[in-house]
C-alpha atoms as a PDB file:
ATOM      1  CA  UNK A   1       5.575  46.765   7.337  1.00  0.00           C
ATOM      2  CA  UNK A   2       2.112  48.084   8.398  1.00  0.00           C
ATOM      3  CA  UNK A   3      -0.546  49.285   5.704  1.00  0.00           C
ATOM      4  CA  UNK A   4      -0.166  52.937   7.117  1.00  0.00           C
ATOM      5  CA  UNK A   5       3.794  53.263   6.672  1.00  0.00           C
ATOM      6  CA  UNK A   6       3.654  51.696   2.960  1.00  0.00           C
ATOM      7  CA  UNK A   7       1.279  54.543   2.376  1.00  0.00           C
ATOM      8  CA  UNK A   8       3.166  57.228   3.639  1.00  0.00           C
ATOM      9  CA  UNK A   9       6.172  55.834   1.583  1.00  0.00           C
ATOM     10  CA  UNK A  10       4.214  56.260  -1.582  1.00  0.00           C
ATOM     11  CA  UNK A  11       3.298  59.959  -0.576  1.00  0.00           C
ATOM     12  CA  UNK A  12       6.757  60.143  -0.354  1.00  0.00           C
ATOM     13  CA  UNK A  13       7.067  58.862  -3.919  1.00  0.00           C
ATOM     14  CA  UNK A  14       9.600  56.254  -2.431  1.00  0.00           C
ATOM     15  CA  UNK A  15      10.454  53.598  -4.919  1.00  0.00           C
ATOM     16  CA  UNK A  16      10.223  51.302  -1.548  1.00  0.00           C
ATOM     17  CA  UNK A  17       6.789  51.346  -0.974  1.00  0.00           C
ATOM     18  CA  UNK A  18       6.432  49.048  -4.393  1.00  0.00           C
ATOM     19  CA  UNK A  19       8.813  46.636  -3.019  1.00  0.00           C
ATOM     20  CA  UNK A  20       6.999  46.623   0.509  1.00  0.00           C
ATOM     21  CA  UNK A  21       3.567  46.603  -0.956  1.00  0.00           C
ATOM     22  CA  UNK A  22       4.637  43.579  -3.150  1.00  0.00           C
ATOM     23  CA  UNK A  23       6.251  41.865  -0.353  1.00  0.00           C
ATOM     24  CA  UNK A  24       3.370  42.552   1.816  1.00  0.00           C
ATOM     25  CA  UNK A  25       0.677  41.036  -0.468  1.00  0.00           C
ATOM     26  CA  UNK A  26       2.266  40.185  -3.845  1.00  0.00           C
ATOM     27  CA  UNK A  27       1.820  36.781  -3.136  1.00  0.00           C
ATOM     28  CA  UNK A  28      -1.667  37.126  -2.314  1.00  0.00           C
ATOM     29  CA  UNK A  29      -2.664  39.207  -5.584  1.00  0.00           C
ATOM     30  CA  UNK A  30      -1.009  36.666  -7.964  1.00  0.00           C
ATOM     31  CA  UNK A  31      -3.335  34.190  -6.509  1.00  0.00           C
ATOM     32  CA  UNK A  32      -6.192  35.924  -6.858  1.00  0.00           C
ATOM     33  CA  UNK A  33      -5.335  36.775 -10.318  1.00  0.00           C
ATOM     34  CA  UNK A  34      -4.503  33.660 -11.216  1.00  0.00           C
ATOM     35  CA  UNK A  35      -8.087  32.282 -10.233  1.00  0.00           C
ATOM     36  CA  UNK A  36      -9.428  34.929 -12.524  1.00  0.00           C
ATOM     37  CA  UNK A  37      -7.069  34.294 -15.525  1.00  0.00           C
ATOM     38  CA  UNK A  38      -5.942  30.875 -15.355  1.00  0.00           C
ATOM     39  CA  UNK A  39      -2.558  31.731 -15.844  1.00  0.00           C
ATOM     40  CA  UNK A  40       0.453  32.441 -13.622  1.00  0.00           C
ATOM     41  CA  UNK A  41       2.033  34.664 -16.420  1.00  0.00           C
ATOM     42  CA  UNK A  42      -1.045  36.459 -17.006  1.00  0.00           C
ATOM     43  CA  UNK A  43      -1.282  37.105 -13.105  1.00  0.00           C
ATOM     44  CA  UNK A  44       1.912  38.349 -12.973  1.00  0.00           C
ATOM     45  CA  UNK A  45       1.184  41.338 -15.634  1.00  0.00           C
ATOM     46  CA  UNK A  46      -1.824  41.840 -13.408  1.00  0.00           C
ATOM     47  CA  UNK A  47       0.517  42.161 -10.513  1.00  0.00           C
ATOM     48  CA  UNK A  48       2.795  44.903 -12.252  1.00  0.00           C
ATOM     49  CA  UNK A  49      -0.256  47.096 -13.353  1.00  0.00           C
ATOM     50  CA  UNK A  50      -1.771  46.761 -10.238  1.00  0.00           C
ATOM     51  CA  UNK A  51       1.301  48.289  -8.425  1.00  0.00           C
ATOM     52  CA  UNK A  52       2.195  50.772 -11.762  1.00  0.00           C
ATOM     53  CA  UNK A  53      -1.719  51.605 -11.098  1.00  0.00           C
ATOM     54  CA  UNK A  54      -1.211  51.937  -7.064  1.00  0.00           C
ATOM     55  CA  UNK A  55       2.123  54.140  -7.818  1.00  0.00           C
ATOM     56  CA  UNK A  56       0.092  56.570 -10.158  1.00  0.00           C
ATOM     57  CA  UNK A  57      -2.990  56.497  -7.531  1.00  0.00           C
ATOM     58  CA  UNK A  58      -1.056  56.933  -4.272  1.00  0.00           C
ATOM     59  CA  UNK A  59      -1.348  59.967  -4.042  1.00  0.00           C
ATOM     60  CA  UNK A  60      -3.889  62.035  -3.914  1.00  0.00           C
ATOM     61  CA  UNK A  61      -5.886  58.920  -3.200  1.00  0.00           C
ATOM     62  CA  UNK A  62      -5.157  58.080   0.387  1.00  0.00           C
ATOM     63  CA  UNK A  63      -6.623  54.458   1.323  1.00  0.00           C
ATOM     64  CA  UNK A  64      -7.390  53.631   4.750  1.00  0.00           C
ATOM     65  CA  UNK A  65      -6.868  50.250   4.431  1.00  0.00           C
ATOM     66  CA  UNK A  66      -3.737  48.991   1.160  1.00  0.00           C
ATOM     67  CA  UNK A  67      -4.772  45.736   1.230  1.00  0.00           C
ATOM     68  CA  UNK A  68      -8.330  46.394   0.482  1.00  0.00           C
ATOM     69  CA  UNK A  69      -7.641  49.162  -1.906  1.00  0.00           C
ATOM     70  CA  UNK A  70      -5.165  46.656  -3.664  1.00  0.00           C
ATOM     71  CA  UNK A  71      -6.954  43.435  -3.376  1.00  0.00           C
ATOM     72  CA  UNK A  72      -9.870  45.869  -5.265  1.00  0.00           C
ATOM     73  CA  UNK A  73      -7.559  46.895  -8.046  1.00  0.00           C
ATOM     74  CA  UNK A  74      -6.329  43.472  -8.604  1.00  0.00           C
ATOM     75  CA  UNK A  75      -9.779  42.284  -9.116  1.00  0.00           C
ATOM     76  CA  UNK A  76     -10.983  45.028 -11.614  1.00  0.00           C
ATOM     77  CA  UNK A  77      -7.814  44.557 -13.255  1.00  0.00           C
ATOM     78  CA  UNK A  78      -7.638  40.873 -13.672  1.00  0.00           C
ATOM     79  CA  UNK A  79     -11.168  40.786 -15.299  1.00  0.00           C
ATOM     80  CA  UNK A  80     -10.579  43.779 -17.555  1.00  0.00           C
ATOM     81  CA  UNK A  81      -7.687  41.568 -18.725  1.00  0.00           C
ATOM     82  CA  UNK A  82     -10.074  38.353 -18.605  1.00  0.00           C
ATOM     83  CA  UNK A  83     -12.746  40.229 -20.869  1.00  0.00           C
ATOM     84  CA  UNK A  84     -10.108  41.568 -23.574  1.00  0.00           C
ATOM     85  CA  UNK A  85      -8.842  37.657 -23.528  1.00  0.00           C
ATOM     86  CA  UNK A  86     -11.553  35.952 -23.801  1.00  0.00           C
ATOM     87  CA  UNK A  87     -13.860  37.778 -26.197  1.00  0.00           C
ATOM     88  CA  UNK A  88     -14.327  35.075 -28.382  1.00  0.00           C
ATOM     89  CA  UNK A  89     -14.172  32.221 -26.118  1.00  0.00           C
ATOM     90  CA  UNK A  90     -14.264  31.384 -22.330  1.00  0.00           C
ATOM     91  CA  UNK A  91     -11.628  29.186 -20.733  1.00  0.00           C
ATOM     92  CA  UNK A  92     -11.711  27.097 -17.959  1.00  0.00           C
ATOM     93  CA  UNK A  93     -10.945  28.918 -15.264  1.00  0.00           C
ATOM     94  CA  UNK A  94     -12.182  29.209 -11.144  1.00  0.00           C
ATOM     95  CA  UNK A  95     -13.291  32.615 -12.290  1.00  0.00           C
ATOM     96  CA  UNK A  96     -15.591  31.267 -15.364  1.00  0.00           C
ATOM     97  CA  UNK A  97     -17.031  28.762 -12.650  1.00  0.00           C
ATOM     98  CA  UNK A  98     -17.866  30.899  -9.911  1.00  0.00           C
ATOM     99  CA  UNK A  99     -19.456  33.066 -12.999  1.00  0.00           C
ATOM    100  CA  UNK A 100     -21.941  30.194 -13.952  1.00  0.00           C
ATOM    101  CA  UNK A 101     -22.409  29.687 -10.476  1.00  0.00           C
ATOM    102  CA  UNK A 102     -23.890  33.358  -9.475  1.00  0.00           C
ATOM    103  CA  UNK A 103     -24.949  33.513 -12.529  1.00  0.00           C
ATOM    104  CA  UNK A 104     -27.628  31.787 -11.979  1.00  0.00           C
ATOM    105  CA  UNK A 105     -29.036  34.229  -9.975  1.00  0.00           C
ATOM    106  CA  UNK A 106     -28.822  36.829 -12.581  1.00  0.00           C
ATOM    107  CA  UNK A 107     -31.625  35.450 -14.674  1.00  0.00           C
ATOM    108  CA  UNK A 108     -34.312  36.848 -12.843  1.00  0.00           C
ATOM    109  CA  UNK A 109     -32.487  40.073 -12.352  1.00  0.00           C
ATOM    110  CA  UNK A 110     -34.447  43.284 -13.912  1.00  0.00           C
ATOM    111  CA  UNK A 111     -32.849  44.590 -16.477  1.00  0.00           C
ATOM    112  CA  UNK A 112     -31.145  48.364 -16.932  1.00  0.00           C
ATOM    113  CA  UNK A 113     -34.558  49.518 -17.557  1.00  0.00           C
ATOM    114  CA  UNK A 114     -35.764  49.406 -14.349  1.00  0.00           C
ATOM    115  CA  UNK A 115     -35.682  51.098 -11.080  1.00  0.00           C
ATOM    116  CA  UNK A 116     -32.961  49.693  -9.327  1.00  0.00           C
ATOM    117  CA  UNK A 117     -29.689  50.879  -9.982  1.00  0.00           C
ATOM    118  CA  UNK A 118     -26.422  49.351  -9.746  1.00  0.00           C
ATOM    119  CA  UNK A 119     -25.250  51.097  -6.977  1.00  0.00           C
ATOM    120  CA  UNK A 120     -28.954  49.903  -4.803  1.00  0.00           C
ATOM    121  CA  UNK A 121     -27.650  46.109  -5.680  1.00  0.00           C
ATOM    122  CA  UNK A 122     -24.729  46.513  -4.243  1.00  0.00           C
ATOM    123  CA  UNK A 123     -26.603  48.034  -1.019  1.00  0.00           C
ATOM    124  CA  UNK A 124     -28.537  44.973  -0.838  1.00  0.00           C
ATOM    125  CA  UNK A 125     -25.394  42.367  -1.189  1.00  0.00           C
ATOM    126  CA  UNK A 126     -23.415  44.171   1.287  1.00  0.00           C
ATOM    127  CA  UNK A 127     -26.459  44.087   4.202  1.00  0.00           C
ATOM    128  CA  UNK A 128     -26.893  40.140   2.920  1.00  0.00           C
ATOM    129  CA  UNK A 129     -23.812  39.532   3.374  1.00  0.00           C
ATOM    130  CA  UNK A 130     -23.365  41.843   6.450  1.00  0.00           C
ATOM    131  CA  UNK A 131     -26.227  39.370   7.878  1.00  0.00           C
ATOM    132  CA  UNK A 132     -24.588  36.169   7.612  1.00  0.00           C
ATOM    133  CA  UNK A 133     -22.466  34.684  10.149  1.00  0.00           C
ATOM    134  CA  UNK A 134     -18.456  35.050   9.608  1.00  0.00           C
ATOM    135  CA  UNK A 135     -17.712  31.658   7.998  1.00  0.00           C
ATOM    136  CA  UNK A 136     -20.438  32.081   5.903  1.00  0.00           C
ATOM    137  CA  UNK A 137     -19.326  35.357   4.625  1.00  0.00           C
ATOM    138  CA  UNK A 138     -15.880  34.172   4.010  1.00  0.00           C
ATOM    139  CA  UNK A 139     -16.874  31.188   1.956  1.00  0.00           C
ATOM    140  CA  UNK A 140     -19.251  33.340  -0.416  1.00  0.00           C
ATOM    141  CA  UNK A 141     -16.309  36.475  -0.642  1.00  0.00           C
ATOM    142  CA  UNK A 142     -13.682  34.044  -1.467  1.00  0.00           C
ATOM    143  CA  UNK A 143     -15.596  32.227  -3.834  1.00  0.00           C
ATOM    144  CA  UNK A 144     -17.718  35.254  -5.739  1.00  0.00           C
ATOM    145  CA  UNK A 145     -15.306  38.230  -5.348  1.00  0.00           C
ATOM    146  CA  UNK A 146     -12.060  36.332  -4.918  1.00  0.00           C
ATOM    147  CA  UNK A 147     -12.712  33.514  -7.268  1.00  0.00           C
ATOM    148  CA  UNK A 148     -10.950  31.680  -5.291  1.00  0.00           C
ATOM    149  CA  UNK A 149     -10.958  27.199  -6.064  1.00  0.00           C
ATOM    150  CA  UNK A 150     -13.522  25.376  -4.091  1.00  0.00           C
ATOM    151  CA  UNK A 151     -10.426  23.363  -3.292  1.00  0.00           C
ATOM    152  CA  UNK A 152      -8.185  26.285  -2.014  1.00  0.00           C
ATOM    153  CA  UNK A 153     -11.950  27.159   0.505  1.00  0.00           C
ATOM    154  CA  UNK A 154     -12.070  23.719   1.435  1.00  0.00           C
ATOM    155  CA  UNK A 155      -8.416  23.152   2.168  1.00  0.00           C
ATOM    156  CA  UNK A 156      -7.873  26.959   3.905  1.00  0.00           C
ATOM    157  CA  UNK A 157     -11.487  26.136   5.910  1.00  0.00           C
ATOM    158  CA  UNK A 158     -10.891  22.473   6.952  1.00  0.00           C
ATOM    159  CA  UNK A 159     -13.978  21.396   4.721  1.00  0.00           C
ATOM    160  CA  UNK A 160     -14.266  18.631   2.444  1.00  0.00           C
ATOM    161  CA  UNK A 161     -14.916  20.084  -1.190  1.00  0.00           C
ATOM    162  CA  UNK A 162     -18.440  18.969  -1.305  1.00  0.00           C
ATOM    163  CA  UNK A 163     -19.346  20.378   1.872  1.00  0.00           C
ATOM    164  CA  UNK A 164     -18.085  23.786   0.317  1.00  0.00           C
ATOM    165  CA  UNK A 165     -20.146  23.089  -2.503  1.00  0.00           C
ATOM    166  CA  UNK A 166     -23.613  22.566  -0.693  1.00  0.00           C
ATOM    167  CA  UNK A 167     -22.911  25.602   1.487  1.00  0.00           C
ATOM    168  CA  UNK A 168     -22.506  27.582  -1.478  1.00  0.00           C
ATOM    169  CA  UNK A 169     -25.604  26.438  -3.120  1.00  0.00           C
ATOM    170  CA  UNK A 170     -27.603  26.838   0.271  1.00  0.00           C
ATOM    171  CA  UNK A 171     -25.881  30.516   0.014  1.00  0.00           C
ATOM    172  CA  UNK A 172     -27.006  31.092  -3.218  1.00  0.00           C
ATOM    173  CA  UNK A 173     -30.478  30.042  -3.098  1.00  0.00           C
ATOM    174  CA  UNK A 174     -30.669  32.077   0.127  1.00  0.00           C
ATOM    175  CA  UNK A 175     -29.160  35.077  -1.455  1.00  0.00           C
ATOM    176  CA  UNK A 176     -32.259  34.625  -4.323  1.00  0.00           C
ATOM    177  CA  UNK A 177     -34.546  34.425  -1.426  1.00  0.00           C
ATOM    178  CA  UNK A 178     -33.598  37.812  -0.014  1.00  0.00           C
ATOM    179  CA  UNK A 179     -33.438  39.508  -3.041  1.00  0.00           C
ATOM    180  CA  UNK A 180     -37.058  38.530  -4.109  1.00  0.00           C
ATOM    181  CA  UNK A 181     -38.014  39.327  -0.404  1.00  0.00           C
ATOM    182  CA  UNK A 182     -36.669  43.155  -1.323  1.00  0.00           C
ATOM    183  CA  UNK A 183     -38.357  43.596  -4.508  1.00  0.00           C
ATOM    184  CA  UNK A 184     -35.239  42.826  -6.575  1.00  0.00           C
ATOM    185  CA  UNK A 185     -36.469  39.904  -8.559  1.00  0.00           C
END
């Protein structure tokens, strides 16, 4: 069922458009989750709040694309979860690797102090990442905002793992580059 009808089921308030957006992309969510958390039963509470949260969203919000506005809540849920699980310690998880990896980058960040904002960051990414070519930009999404295994990128791109692995570092190190070339760091 398209994005657009699932919608119009949950303006509807039709019990159906949980079932259809879970058939649509529950799959999909888990895994993503499950990067984050390390866990398939801790993705699967992710999954149910994500829909309970899409139910109680849907409307007035009205998302032009479900997948997206999904995919977004899954992620912002499945950390909130990570943080309130791991407050003492951090597991061992993609999510806690792809962390360290960006990372990284953060140490020359300015702090809240200074003039850029949150909100101008996130500016810059999106043109950086506007700017690379499509492969590219699908191996650093899947990896920093999916959290998805550099063996699930290699295996879904036809790469061997440590081909992923310099591309991201090349990625990374260019991403620095740009962001000291616009007065970030």
């Amino acid at each position: 069922m398209e994005d657009e009808k699932i919608v119009s089921l949950f303006f509807s308030r039709s019990e159906e458009a949980i079932r259809e957006t879970e058939k649509q992309y529950g799959n999909l969510l888990k895994k993503m989750a499950g990067n984050i958390l390390g866990s398939r039963e801790e993705a699967e509470e992710v999954l149910n709040d994500v829909l309970l949260k899409t139910w109680n969203s849907i409307p007035p919000e009205h998302p032009t694309s479900l997948f997206a506005w999904v995919k977004k809540l899954t992620r912002t849920t499945a950390i909130s979860r990570y943080r309130l699980l791991t407050r003492q310690k951090r597991g061992g998880t993609d999510f806690d690797a792809s962390l360290d990896e960006i990372g990284e980058l953060a140490d020359g960040l300015p702090g809240p102090e200074d003039a850029f904002s949150a909100g101008e960051l996130a500016q810059l990414l999106n043109q950086w990442i506007k700017s690379l070519p499509g492969e590219k930009a699908a191996l650093f999404l899947e990896r920093y905002f999916d959290c998805a295994s550099i063996s699930d990128i290699a295996r879904k791109h036809g790469l061997k793992e440590s081909n992923v692995k310099v591309q991201l570092l090349r990625l990374r190190e260019k991403l620095r580059t740009y962001l000291k070339e616009e007065g970030y760091m």
